[in-house]
Protein backbone atom coordinates (compact mmCIF):
# COMPACT_ATOMS: atom_id res chain seq x y z
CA UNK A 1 -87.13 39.64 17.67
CA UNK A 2 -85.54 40.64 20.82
CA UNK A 3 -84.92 44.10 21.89
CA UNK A 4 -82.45 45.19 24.59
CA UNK A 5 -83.98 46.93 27.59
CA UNK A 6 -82.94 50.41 28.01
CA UNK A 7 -82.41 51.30 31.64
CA UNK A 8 -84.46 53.98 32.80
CA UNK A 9 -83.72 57.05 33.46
CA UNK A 10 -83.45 58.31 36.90
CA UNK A 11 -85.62 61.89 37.32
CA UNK A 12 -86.54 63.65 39.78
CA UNK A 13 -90.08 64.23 40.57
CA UNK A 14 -90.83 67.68 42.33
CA UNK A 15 -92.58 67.56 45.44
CA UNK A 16 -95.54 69.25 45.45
CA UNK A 17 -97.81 69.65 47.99
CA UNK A 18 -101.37 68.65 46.83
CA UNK A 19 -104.23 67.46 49.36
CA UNK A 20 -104.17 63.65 47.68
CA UNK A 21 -100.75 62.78 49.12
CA UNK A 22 -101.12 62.12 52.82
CA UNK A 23 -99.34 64.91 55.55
CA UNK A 24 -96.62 62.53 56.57
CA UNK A 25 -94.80 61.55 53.58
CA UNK A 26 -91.06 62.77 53.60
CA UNK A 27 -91.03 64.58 49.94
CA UNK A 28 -88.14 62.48 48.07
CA UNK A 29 -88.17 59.85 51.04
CA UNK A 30 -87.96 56.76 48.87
CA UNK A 31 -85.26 58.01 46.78
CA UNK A 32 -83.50 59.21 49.85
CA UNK A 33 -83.59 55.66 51.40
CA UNK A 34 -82.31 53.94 48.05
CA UNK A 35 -79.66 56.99 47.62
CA UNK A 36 -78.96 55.46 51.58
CA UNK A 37 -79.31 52.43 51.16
CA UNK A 38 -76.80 52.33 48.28
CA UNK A 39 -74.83 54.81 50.21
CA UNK A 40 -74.38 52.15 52.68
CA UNK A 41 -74.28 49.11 49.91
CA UNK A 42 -71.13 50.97 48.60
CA UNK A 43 -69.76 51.56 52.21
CA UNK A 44 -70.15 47.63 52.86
CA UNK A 45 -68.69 46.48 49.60
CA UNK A 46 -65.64 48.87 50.45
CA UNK A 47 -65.07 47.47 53.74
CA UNK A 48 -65.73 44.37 52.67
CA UNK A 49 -63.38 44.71 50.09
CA UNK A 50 -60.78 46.40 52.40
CA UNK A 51 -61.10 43.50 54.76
CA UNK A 52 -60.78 40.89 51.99
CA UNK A 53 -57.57 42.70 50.75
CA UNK A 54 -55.89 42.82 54.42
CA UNK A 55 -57.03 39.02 54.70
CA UNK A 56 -55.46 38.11 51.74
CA UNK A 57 -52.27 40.36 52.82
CA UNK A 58 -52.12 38.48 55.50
CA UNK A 59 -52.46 35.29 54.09
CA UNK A 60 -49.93 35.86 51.40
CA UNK A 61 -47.20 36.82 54.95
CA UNK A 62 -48.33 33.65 56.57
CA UNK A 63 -48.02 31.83 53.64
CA UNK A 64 -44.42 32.85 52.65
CA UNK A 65 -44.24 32.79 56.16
CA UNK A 66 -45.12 28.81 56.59
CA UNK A 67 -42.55 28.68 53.46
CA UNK A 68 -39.64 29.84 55.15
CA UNK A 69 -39.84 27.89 57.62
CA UNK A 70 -40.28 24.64 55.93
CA UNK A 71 -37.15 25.46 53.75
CA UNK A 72 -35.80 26.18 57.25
CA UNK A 73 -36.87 22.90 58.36
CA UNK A 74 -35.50 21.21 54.72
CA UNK A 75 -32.77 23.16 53.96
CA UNK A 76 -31.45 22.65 58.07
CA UNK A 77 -31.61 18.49 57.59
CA UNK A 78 -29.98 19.09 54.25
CA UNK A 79 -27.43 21.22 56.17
CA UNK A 80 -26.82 18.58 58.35
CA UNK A 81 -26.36 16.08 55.82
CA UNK A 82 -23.54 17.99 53.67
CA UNK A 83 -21.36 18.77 57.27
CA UNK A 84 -21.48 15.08 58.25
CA UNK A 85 -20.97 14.19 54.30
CA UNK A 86 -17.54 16.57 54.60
CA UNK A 87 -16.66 14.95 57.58
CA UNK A 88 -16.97 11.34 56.46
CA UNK A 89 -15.34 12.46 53.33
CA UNK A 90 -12.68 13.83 55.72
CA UNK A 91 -12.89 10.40 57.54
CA UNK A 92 -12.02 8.55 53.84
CA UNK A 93 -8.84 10.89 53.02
CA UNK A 94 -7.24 10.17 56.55
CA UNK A 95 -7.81 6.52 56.34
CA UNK A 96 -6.87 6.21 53.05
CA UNK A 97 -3.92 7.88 54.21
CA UNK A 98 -3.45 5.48 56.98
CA UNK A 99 -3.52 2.27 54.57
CA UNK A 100 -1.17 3.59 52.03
CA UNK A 101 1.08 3.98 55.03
CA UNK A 102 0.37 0.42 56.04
CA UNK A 103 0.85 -0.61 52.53
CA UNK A 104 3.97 0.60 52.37
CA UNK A 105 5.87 -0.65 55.60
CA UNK A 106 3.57 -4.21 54.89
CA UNK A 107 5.79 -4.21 51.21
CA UNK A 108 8.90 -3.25 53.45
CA UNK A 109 7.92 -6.26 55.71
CA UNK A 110 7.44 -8.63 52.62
CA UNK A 111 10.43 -7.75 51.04
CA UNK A 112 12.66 -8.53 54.81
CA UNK A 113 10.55 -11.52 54.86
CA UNK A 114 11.81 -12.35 51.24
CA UNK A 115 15.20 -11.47 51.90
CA UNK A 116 15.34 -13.73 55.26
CA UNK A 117 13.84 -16.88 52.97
CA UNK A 118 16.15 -16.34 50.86
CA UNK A 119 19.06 -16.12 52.87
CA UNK A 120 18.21 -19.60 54.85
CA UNK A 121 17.33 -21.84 51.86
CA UNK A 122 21.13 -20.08 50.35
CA UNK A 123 22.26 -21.02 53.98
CA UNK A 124 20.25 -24.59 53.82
CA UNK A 125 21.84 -24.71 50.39
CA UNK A 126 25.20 -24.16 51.72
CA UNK A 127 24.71 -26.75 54.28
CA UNK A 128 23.34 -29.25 51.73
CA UNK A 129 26.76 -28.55 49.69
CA UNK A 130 28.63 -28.88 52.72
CA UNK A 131 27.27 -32.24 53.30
CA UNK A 132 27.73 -33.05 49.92
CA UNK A 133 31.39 -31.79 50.08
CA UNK A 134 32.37 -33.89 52.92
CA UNK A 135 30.33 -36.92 51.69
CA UNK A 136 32.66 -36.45 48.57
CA UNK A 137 35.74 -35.89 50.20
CA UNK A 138 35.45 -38.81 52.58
CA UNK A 139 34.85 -40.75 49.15
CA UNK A 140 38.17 -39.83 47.74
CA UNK A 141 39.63 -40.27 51.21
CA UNK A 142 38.48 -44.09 51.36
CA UNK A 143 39.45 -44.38 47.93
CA UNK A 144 42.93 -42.61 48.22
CA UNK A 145 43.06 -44.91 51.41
CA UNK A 146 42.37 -48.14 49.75
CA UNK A 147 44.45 -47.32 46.78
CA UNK A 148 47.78 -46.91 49.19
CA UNK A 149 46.63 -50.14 51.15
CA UNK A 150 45.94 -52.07 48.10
C-alpha cells in the first residue's frame, strides 16, 4: 500500500557550542546558504520571469507591428486596384457615351442614305415612265400618222 510522503518540517536547531563541533563552523551556515541560495533562486526566477514578460511584450508590438504593415502592403495594392477599377469604370461610362452618340448620327446617316435611294430609284422610276411615255406616244403618233395617210 502506498503512503504519501509528508514533507518535513523545517526546525531550527540551536547552536550550541560544544567541543565536538569544530571552531570554524558558522552556527546556522547551511541553512543560511539554502535560505541564500533560494533567496537568489527566487531573485533569478523573477528576473527571469520579468525578462520573459518584456520579451514577449515586445514580441506581441513587433508582431502587430509586422501586421500592420503587411495589411499596409495588401490593403495599398488593393488600394490601387479599386482607383484604377473607378477609373476604367469611368473609362466605360464615357465611351459608352461616345457610341450612343455615334449610334445615333450613324441611324441619322442611314436614314439620309435611305431617303437618297429612295429618291433616285423614284427618279430612275420616273425616267423609266418617261421612256415608256414617249415610247407610247410615238406609238399613237405612227399610228395616228398612218391612219391619216392610209
Amino acid at each position: 500500500m502506498y503512503s504519501p510522503q509528508l514533507p518535513l518540517a523545517r526546525t531550527r536547531v540551536p547552536y550550541s557550542s560544544s567541543s565536538s563541533e569544530t571552531p570554524n563552523a558558522d552556527p546556522g551556515g547551511l541553512e543560511a546558504s539554502l535560505l541564500q541560495f533560494i533567496h537568489h533562486h527566487h531573485e533569478a526566477s523573477l528576473g527571469l520571469r520579468e525578462h520573459t514578460e518584456r520579451a514577449k511584450k515586445d514580441a506581441i508590438r513587433n508582431a502587430a507591428r509586422v501586421s500592420d504593415l503587411l495589411v499596409d502592403a495588401v490593403n495599398g495594392g488593393v488600394q490601387e486596384a479599386f482607383v484604377n477599377q473607378k477609373r476604367i469604370e469611368l473609362e466605360i461610362r464615357a465611351l459608352a457615351a461616345t457610341i450612343a452618340r455615334f449610334m445615333k448620327q450613324t441611324d441619322h446617316w442611314l436614314t439620309a442614305t435611305h431617303a437618297i435611294n429612295t429618291a433616285i430609284k423614284e427618279i430612275g422610276d420616273f425616267e423609266n415612265w418617261m421612256k415608256t411615255m414617249e415610247f407610247d406616244c410615238k406609238s399613237v403618233s405612227a399610228a395616228i400618222h398612218n391612219i391619216h395617210q392610209a
